[in-house]
C-alpha atoms as a PDB file:
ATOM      1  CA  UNK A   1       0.000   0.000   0.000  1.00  0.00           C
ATOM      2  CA  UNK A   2       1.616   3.377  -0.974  1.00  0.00           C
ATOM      3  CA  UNK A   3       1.999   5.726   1.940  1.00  0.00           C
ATOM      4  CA  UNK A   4       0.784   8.796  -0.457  1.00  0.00           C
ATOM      5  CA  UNK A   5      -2.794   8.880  -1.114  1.00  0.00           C
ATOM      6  CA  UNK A   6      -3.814   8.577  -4.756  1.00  0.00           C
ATOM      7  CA  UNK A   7      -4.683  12.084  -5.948  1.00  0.00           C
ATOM      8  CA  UNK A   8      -1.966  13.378  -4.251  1.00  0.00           C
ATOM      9  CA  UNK A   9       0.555  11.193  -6.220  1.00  0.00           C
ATOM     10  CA  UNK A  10      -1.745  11.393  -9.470  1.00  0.00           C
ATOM     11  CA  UNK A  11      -1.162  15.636  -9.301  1.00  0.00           C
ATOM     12  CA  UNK A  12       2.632  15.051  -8.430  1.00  0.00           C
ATOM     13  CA  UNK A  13       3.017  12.636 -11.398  1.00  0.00           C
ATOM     14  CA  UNK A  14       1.293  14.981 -13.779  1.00  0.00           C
ATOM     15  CA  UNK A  15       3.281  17.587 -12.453  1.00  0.00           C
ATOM     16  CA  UNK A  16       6.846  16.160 -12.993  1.00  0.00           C
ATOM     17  CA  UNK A  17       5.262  15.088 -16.333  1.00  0.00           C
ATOM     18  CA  UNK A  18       4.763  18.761 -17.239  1.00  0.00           C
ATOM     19  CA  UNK A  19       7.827  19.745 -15.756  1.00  0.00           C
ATOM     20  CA  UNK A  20      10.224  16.864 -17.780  1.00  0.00           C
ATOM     21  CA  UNK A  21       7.971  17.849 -21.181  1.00  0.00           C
ATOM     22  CA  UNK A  22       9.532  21.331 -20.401  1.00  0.00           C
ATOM     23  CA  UNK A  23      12.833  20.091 -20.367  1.00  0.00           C
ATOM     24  CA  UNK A  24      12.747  18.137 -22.686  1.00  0.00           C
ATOM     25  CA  UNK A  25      11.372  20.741 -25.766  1.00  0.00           C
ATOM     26  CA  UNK A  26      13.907  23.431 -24.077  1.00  0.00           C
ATOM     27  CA  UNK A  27      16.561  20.865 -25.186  1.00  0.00           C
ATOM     28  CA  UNK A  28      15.385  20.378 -28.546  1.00  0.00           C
ATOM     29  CA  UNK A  29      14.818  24.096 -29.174  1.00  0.00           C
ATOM     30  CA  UNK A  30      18.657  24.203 -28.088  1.00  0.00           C
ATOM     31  CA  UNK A  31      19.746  21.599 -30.448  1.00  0.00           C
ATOM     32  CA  UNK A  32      17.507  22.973 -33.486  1.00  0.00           C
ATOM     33  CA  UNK A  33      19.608  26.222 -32.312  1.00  0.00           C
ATOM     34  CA  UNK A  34      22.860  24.645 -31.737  1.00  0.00           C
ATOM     35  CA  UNK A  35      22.741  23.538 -35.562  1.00  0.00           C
ATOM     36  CA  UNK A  36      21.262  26.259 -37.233  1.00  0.00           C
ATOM     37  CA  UNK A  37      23.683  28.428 -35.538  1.00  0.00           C
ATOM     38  CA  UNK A  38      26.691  26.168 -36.325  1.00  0.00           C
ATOM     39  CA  UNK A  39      25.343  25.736 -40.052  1.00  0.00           C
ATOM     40  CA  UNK A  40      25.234  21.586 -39.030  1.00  0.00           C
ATOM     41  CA  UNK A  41      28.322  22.279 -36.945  1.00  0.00           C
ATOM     42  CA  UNK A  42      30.503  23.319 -39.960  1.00  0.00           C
ATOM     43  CA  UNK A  43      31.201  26.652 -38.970  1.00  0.00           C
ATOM     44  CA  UNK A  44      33.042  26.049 -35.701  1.00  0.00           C
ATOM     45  CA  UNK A  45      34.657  29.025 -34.197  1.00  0.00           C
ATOM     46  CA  UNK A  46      38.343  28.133 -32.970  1.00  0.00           C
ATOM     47  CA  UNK A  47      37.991  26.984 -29.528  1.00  0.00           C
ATOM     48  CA  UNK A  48      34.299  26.245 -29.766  1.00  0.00           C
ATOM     49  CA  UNK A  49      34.646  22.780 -29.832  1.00  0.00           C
ATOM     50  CA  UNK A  50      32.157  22.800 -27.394  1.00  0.00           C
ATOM     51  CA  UNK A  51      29.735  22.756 -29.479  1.00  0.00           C
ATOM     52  CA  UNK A  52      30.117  19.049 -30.205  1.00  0.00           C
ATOM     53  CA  UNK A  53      29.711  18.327 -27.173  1.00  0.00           C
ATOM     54  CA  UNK A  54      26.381  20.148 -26.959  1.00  0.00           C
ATOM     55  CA  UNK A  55      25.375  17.859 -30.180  1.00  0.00           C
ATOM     56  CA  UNK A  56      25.762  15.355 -28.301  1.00  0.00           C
ATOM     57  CA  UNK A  57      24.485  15.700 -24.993  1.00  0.00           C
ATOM     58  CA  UNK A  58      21.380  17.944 -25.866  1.00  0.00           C
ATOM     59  CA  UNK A  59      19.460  15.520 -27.846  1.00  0.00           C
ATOM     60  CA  UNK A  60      20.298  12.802 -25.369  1.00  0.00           C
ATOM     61  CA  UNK A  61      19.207  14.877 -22.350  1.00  0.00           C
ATOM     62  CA  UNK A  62      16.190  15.876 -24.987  1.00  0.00           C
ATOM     63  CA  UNK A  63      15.041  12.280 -25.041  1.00  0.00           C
ATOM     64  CA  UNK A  64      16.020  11.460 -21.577  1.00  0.00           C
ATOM     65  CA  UNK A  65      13.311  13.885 -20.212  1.00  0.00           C
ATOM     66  CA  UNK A  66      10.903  13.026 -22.932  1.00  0.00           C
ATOM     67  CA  UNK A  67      11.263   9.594 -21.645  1.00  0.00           C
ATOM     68  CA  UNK A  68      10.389  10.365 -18.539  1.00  0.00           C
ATOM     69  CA  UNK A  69       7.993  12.845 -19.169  1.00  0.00           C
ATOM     70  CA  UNK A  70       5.688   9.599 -20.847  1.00  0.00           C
ATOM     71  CA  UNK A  71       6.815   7.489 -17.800  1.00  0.00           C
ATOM     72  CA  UNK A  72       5.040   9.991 -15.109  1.00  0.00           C
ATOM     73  CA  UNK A  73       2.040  10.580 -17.523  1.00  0.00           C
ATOM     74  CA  UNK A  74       1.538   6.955 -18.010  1.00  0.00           C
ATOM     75  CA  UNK A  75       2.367   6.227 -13.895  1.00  0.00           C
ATOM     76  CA  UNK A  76      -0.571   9.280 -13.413  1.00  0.00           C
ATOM     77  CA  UNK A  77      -3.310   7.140 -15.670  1.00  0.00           C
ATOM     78  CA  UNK A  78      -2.398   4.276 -13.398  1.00  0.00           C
ATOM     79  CA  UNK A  79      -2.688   6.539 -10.671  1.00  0.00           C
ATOM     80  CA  UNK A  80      -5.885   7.396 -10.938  1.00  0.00           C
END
């Protein structure tokens, strides 16, 4: 038996749901930016080799929260 009561967890579910979907388009909005800034990443300024790194990492982190994002709002239906 779960020690929080069930609309209580349903709301915090749909809540970190909301929150993660936030994350998650704020990352792809940076990596649509992160290209189309970088021309695909072929105009590199010296030293910005960040910005592979930032290929990288924001889709993963992108899909990451997505991920979890459908995790809470499937958790909430279950919730209810």
């Amino acid at each position: 038996m779960s020690s929080t009561p069930g609309p209580v967890r349903r709301t915090a579910l749909i809540i970190a749901a909301a929150v993660l979907a936030g994350i998650s388009a704020f990352f792809i909005f940076y990596t649509a930016r992160l290209l189309y800034v970088t021309h695909g990443l072929q105009a590199i300024r010296p030293g910005g080799q960040g910005a592979y790194l930032g290929a990288v990492a924001f889709p993963l982190l992108a899909v990451l929260a997505g991920w979890g994002a459908w995790r809470c709002g499937k958790s909430s239906q279950a919730a209810a």
